[in-house]
Structure formats: structure tokens, C-alpha cells
C-alpha atoms as a PDB file:
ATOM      1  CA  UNK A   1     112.249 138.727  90.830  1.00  0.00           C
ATOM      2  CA  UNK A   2     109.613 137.007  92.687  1.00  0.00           C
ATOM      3  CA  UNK A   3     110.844 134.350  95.158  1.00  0.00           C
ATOM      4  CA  UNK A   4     108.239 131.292  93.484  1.00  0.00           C
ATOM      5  CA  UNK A   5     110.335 132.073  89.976  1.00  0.00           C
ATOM      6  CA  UNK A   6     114.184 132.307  91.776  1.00  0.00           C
ATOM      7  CA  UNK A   7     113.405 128.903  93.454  1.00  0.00           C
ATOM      8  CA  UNK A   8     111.500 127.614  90.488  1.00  0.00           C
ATOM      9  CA  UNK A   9     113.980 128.734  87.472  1.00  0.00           C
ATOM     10  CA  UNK A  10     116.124 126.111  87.143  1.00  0.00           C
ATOM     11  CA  UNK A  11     112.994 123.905  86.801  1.00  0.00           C
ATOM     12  CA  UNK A  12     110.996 126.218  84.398  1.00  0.00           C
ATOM     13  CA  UNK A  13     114.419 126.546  81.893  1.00  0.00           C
ATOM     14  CA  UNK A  14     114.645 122.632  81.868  1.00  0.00           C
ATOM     15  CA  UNK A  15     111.174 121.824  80.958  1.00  0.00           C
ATOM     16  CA  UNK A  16     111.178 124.765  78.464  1.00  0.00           C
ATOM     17  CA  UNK A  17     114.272 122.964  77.490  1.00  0.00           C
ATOM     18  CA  UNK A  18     113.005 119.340  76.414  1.00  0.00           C
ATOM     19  CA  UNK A  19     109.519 120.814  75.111  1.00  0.00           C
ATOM     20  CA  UNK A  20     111.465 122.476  72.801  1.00  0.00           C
ATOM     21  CA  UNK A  21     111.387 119.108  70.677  1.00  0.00           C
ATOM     22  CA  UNK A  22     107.215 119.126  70.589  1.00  0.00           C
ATOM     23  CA  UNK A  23     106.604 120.792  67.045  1.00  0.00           C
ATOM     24  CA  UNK A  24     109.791 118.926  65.864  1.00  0.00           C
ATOM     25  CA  UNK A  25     108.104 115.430  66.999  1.00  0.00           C
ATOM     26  CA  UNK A  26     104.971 117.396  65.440  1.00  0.00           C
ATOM     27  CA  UNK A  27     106.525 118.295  62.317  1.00  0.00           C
ATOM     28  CA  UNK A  28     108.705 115.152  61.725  1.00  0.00           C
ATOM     29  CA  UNK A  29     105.889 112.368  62.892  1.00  0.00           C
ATOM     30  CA  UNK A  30     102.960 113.528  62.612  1.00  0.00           C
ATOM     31  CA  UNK A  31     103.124 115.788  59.407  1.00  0.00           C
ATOM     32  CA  UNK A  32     106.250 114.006  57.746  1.00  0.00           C
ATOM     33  CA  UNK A  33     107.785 117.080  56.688  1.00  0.00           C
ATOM     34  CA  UNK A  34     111.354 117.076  56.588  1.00  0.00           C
ATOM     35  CA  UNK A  35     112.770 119.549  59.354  1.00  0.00           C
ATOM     36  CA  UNK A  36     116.492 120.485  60.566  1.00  0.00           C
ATOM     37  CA  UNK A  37     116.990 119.942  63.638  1.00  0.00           C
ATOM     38  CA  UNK A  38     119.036 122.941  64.273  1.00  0.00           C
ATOM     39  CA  UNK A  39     117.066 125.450  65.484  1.00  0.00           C
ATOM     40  CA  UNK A  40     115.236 122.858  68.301  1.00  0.00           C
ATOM     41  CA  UNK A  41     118.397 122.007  69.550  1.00  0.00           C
ATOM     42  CA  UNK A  42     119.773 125.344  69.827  1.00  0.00           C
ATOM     43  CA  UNK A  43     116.219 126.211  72.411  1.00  0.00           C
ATOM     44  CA  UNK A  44     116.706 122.873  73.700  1.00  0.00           C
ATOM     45  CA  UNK A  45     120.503 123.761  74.751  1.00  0.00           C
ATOM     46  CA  UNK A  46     119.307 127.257  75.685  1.00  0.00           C
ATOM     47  CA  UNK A  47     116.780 126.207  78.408  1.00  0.00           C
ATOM     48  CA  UNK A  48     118.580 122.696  79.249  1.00  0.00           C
ATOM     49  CA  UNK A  49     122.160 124.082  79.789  1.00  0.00           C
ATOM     50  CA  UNK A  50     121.339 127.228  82.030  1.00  0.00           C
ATOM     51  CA  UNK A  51     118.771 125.102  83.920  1.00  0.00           C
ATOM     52  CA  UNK A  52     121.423 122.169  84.661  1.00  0.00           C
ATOM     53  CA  UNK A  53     123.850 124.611  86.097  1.00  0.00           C
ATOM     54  CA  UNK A  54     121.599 126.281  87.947  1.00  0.00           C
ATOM     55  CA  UNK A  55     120.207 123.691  89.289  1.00  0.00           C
ATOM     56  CA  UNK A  56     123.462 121.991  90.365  1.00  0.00           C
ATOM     57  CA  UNK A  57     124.842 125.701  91.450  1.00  0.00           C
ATOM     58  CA  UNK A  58     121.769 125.585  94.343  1.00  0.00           C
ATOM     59  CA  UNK A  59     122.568 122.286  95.329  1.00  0.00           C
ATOM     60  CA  UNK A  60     126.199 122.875  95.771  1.00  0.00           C
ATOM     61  CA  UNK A  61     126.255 126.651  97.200  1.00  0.00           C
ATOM     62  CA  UNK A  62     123.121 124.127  99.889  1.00  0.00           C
ATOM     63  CA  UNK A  63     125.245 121.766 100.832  1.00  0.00           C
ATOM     64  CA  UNK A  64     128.640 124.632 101.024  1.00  0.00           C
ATOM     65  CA  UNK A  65     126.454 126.141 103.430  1.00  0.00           C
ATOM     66  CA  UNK A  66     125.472 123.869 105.851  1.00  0.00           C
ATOM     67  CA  UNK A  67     128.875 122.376 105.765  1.00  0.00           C
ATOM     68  CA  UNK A  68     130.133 126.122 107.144  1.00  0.00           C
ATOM     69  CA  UNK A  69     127.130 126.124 109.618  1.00  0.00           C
ATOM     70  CA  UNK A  70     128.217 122.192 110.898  1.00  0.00           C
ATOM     71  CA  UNK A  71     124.601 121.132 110.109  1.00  0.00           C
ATOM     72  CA  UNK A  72     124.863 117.383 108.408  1.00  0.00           C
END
């Protein structure tokens, strides 16, 4: 993988994560059709979820490493 998308994916999942709720807001709001929510939260945990962890996984393995290195 390219190094813009490994730096960038944790980003990328989360925002793919919360517009998962656009057509429901679309749907529900703005056409007033009645729509389970199911299947928006499943993408919404799909991209959120990953994202979070990998996120927090970068930060921790960061701050692991310059611990080991005796940078502050």
C-alpha cells in the first residue's frame, strides 16, 4: 500500500464511518420515508470501529517507541 493511505487509513475508515448516516438523514428527513436503521449502523460500526483502533494502535505503538528510544 501506498504510504499517503497507511498514514491516512485510520482517518479515511472514520469519516467513511459517520457519512455512513447521510442517505439515512436523507431518507428519514428529507424524504420521510420510514428506514431501519440497521444496515447504516452496521457501515457506520464497520468504518468507525477499525478506524478507532487503528488510530489509537499508532498512537500507542508512537509513544512505545520513543519511550524505548528515551526521547520525551
Amino acid at each position: 500500500m501506498s504510504q499517503f493511505i497507511l498514514k491516512h487509513l485510520p482517518t479515511i475508515l472514520i469519516v467513511q464511518g459517520v457519512l455512513a448516516w447521510l442517505p439515512l438523514a436523507y431518507l428519514k428527513y428529507m424524504v420521510h420515508e420510514e428506514v431501519s436503521v440497521m444496515p447504516f449502523l452496521i457501515w457506520h460500526l464497520l468504518g468507525v470501529v477499525p478506524g478507532a483502533w487503528l488510530a489509537g494502535r499508532g498512537f500507542i505503538v508512537g509513544r512505545i517507541k520513543k519511550a524505548l528510544k528515551g526521547e520525551e
